[in-house]
Protein backbone atom coordinates (compact mmCIF):
# COMPACT_ATOMS: atom_id res chain seq x y z
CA UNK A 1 -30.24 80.73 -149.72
CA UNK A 2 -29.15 79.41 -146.14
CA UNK A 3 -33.27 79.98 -145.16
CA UNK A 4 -33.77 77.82 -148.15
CA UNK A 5 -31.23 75.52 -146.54
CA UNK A 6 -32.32 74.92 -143.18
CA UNK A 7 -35.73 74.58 -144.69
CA UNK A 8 -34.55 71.51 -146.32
CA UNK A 9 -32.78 70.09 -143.25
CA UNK A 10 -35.76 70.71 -140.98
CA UNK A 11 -38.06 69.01 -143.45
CA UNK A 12 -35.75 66.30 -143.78
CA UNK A 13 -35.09 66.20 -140.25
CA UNK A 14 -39.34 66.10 -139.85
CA UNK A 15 -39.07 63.13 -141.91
CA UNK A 16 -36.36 60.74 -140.37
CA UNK A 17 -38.38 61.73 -137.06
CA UNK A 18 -41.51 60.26 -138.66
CA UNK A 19 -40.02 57.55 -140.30
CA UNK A 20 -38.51 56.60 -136.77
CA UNK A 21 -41.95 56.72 -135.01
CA UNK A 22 -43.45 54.21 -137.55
CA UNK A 23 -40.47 52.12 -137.43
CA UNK A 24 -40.46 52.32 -133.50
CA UNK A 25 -44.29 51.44 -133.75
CA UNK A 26 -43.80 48.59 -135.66
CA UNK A 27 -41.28 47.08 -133.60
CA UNK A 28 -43.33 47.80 -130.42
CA UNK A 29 -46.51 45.86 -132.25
CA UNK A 30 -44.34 43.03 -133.07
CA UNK A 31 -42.83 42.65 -129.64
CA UNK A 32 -46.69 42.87 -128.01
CA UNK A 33 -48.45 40.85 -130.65
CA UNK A 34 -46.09 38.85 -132.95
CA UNK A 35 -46.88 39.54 -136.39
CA UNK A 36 -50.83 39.23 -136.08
CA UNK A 37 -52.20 41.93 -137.62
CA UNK A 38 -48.44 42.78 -139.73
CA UNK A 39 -49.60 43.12 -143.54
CA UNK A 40 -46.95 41.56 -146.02
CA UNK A 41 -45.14 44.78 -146.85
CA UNK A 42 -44.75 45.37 -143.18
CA UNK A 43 -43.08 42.65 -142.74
CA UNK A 44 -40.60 42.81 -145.01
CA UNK A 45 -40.13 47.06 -144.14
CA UNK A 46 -39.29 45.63 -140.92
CA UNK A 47 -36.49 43.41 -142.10
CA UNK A 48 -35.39 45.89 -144.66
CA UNK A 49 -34.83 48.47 -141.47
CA UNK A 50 -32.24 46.38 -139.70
CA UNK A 51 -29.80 47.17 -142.24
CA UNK A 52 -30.52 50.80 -142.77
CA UNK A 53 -32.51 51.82 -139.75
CA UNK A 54 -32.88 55.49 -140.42
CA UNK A 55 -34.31 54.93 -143.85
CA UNK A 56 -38.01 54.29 -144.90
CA UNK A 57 -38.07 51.46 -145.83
CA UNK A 58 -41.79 51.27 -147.35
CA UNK A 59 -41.88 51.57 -150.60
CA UNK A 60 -39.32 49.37 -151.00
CA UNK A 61 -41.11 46.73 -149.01
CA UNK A 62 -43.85 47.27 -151.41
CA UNK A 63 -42.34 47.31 -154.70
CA UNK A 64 -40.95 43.94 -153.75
CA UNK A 65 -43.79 42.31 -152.92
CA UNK A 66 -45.46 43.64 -156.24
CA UNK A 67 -42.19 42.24 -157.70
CA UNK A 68 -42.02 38.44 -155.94
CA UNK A 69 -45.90 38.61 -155.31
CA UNK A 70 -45.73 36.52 -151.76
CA UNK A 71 -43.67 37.26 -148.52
CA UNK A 72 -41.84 33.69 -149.28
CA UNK A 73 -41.30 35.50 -153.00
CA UNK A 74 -39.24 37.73 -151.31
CA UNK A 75 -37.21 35.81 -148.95
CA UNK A 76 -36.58 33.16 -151.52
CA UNK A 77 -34.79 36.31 -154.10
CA UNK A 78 -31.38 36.23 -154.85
CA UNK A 79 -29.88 39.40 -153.95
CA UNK A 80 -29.15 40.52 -157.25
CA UNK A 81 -32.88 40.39 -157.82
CA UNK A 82 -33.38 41.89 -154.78
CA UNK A 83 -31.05 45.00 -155.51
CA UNK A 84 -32.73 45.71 -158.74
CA UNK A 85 -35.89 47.20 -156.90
CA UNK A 86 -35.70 50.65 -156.16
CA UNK A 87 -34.62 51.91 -152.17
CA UNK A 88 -32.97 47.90 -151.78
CA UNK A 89 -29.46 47.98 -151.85
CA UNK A 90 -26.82 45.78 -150.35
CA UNK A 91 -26.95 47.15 -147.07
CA UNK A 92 -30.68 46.96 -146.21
CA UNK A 93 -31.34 43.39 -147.76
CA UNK A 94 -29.01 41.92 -145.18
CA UNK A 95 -32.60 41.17 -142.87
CA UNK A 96 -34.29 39.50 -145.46
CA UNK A 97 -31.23 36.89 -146.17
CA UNK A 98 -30.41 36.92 -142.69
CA UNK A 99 -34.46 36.15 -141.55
CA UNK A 100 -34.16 33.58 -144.07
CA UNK A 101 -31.02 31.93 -143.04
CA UNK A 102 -31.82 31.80 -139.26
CA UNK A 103 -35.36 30.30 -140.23
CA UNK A 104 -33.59 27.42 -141.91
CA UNK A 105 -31.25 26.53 -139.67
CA UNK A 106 -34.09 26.48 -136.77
CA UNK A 107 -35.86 24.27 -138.16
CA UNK A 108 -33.37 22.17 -139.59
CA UNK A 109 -32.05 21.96 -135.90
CA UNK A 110 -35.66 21.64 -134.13
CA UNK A 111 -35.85 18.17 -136.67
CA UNK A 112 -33.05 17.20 -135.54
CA UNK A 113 -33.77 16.60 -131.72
CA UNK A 114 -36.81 14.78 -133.23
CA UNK A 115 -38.10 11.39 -134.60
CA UNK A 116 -39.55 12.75 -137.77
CA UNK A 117 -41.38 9.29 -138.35
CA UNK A 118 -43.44 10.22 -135.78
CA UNK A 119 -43.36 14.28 -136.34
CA UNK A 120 -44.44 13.73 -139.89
CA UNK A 121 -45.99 17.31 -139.48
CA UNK A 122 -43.02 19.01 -138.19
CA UNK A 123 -41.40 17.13 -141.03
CA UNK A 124 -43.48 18.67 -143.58
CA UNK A 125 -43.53 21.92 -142.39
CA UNK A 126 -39.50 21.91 -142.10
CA UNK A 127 -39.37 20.57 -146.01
CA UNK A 128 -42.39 23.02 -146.86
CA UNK A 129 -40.48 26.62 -145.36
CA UNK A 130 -37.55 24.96 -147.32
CA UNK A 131 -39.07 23.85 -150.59
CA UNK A 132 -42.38 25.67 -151.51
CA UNK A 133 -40.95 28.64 -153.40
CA UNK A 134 -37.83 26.94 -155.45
CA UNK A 135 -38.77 27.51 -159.07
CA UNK A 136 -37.08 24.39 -160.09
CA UNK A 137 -37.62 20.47 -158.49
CA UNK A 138 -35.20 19.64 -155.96
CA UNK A 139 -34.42 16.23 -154.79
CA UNK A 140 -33.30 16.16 -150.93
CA UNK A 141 -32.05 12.99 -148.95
CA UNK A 142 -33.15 13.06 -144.82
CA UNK A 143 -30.60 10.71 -143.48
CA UNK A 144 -31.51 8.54 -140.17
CA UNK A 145 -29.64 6.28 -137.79
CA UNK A 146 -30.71 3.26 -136.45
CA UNK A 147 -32.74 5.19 -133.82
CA UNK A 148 -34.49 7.21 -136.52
CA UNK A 149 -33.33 10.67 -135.29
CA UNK A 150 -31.70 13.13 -138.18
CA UNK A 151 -28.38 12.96 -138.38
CA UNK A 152 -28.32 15.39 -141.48
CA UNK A 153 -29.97 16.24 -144.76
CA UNK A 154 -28.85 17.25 -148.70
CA UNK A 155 -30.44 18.63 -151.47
CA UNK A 156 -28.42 16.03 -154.10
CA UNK A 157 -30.49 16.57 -156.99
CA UNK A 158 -32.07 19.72 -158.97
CA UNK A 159 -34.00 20.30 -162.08
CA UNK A 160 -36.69 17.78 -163.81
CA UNK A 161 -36.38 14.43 -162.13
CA UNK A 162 -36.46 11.86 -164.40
CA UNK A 163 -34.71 8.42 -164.27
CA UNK A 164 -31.77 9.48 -165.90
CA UNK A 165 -31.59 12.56 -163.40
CA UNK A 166 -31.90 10.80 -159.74
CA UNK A 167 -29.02 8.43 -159.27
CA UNK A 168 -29.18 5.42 -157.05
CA UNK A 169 -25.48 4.82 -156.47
CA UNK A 170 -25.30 8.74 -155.44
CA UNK A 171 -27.97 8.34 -153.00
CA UNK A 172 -26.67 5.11 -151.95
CA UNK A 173 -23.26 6.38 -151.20
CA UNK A 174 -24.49 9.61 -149.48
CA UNK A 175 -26.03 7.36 -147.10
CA UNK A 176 -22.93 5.28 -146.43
CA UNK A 177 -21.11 8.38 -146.09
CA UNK A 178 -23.26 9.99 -143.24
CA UNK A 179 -23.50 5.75 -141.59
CA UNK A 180 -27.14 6.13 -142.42
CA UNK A 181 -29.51 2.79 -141.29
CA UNK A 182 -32.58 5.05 -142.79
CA UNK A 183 -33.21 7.42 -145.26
CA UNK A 184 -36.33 10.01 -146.21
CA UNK A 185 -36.66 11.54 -149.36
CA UNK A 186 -38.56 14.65 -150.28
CA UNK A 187 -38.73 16.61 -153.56
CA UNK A 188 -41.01 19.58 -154.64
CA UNK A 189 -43.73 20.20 -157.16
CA UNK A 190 -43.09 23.78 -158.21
CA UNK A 191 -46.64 23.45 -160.22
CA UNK A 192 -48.13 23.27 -156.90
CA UNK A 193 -49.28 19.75 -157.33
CA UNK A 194 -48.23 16.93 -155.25
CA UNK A 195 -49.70 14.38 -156.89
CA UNK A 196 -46.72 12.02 -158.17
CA UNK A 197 -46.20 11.71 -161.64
CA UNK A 198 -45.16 8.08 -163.17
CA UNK A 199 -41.82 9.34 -162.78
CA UNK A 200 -41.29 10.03 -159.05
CA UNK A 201 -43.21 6.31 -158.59
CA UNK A 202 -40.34 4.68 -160.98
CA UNK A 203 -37.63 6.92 -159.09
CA UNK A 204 -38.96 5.83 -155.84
CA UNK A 205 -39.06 2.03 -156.82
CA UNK A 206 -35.27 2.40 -157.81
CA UNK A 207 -34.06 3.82 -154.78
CA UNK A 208 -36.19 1.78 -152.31
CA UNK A 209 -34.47 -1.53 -154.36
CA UNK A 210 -31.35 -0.10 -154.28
CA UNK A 211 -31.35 0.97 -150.78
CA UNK A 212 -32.79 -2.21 -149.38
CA UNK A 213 -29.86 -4.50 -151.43
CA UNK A 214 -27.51 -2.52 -149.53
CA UNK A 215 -29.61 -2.75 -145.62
CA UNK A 216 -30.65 0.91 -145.44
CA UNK A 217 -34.47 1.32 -144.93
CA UNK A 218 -36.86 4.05 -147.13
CA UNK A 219 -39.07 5.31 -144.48
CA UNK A 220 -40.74 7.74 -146.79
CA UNK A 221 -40.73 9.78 -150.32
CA UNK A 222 -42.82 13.25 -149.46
CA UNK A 223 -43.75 15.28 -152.57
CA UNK A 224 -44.48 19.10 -151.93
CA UNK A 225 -47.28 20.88 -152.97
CA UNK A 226 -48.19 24.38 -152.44
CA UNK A 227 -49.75 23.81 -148.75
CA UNK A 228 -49.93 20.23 -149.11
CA UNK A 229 -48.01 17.21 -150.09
CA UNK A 230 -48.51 13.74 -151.69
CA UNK A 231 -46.64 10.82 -148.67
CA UNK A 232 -45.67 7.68 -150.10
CA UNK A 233 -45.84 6.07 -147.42
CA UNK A 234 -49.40 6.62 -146.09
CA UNK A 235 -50.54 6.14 -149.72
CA UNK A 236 -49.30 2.47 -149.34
CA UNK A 237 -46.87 2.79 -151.95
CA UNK A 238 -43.38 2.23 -149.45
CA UNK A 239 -44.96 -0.85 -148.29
CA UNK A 240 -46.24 -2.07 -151.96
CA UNK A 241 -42.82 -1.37 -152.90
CA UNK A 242 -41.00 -3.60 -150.10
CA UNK A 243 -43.24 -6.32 -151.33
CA UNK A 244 -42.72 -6.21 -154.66
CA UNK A 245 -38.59 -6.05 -153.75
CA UNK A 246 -39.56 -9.52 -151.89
CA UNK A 247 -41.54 -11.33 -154.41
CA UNK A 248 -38.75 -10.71 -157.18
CA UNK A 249 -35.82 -11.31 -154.69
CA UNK A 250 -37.71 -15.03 -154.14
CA UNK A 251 -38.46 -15.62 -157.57
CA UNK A 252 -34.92 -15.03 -158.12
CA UNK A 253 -33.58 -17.17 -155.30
CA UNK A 254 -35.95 -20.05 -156.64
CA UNK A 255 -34.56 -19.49 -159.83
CA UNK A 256 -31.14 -19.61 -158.87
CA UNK A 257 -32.03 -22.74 -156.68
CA UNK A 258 -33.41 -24.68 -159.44
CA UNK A 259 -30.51 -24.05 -161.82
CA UNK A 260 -27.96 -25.02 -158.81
CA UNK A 261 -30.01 -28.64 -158.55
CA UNK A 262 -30.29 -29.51 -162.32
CA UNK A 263 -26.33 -29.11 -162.45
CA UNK A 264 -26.99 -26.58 -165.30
């Protein structure tokens, strides 16, 4: 029985060693190379192993990527999903949220030292890493000041945008809130299709009208794709839009003019 016992512990033993020397190679790769030549799964073993570092942590990493289908897939579970494959448990996810989490705020933080009207593609690839993988649409607000550098953003808005679903006076009052002279707004296609649908050009309309009665400018309206994105603005449609806003506001005025002269 106790030959049967140390048996056990040296195979065991044999097999944190092992697990330790793959571990230890990944780490080395990554610190040499980056994650060139990393599959998926290796990734994600790697993250799983900061929380339990003396556990192998591959056929977890695999089962989730079976599970979520893409490395993003992954990151973007909830824990509870996360928990429910086999050899994840609340210790070991702790890399993936944390990876996650730091990833955000970097980027969030790079925009921010930045113009993103002239970074429009370190724009998109903030609102892309953020966006790509929600299941459901999300409406988020970029607000600007006068110099055009980010003083914060807001996801204010989530589920099928429609009219009745995106709210002007919200938006509008976000933007006073945060002293905003310029806003961006971005919202994802979880088909993977950017192109806008009749909707987001009626949504867009509202909020550049709304925005412009009360002096804040719409720089942009991204929509985002699945490695791509539909702009507003270099469509034309910002521009059309401020135009349109100009021709009714003069009709109006003449209006308004011509009933203050007939005394009517």
């Amino acid at each position: 029985m106790a030959e049967k016992i140390v048996q056990i512990d040296e195979t065991m033993e044999k097999s944190i060693h092992k697990g330790q020397g793959h571990r230890q190679r990944l780490r080395e790769n990554f610190l040499e190379s980056g994650l060139d030549g990393f599959h998926d799964y290796e990734v994600i073993e790697l993250l799983l192993t900061l929380g339990t570092p003396r556990k192998d942590c591959k056929d977890a990493a695999k089962a989730a990527l079976d599970r979520f289908k893409t490395l993003q897939g992954v990151c973007e579970a909830s824990p509870k999903e996360l928990q429910e494959i086999a050899g994840i448990g609340p210790k070991n996810l702790f890399g993936i949220k944390l990876i996650r989490a730091v990833a955000d705020r970097y980027l969030a933080k790079k925009l921010m030292r930045k113009d993103p009207i002239s970074n429009s593609k370190e724009l998109f690839d903030h609102l892309y890493h953020s966006m790509r993988d929600k299941t459901r649409e999300c409406f988020k607000v970029i607000f600007l000041d006068a110099k055009n550098r980010v003083l914060a953003s807001e996801t204010l808005f989530e589920g099928t945008l429609t009219a009745s679903s995106v709210y002007p006076r919200e938006v509008v009052n976000a933007a006073l809130n945060h002293h905003s002279a310029a806003l961006i707004f971005a919202h994802n296609h979880p088909s993977g299709d950017p192109d806008p649908s009749p909707e987001d050009v009626s949504i867009t309309r509202q909020l550049v009208f709304a925005c412009k009665v009360m002096g804040i400018t719409v720089h942009e309206h991204l929509v985002v794709g699945d490695n791509r994105y539909f702009s507003f603005a270099d469509q034309g449609y910002i521009s059309e839009m401020y135009k349109e806003y100009e021709m009714k506001n003069s009709i109006m005025l003449n209006e308004l003019k011509k009933h203050l002269e007939s005394g009517t």
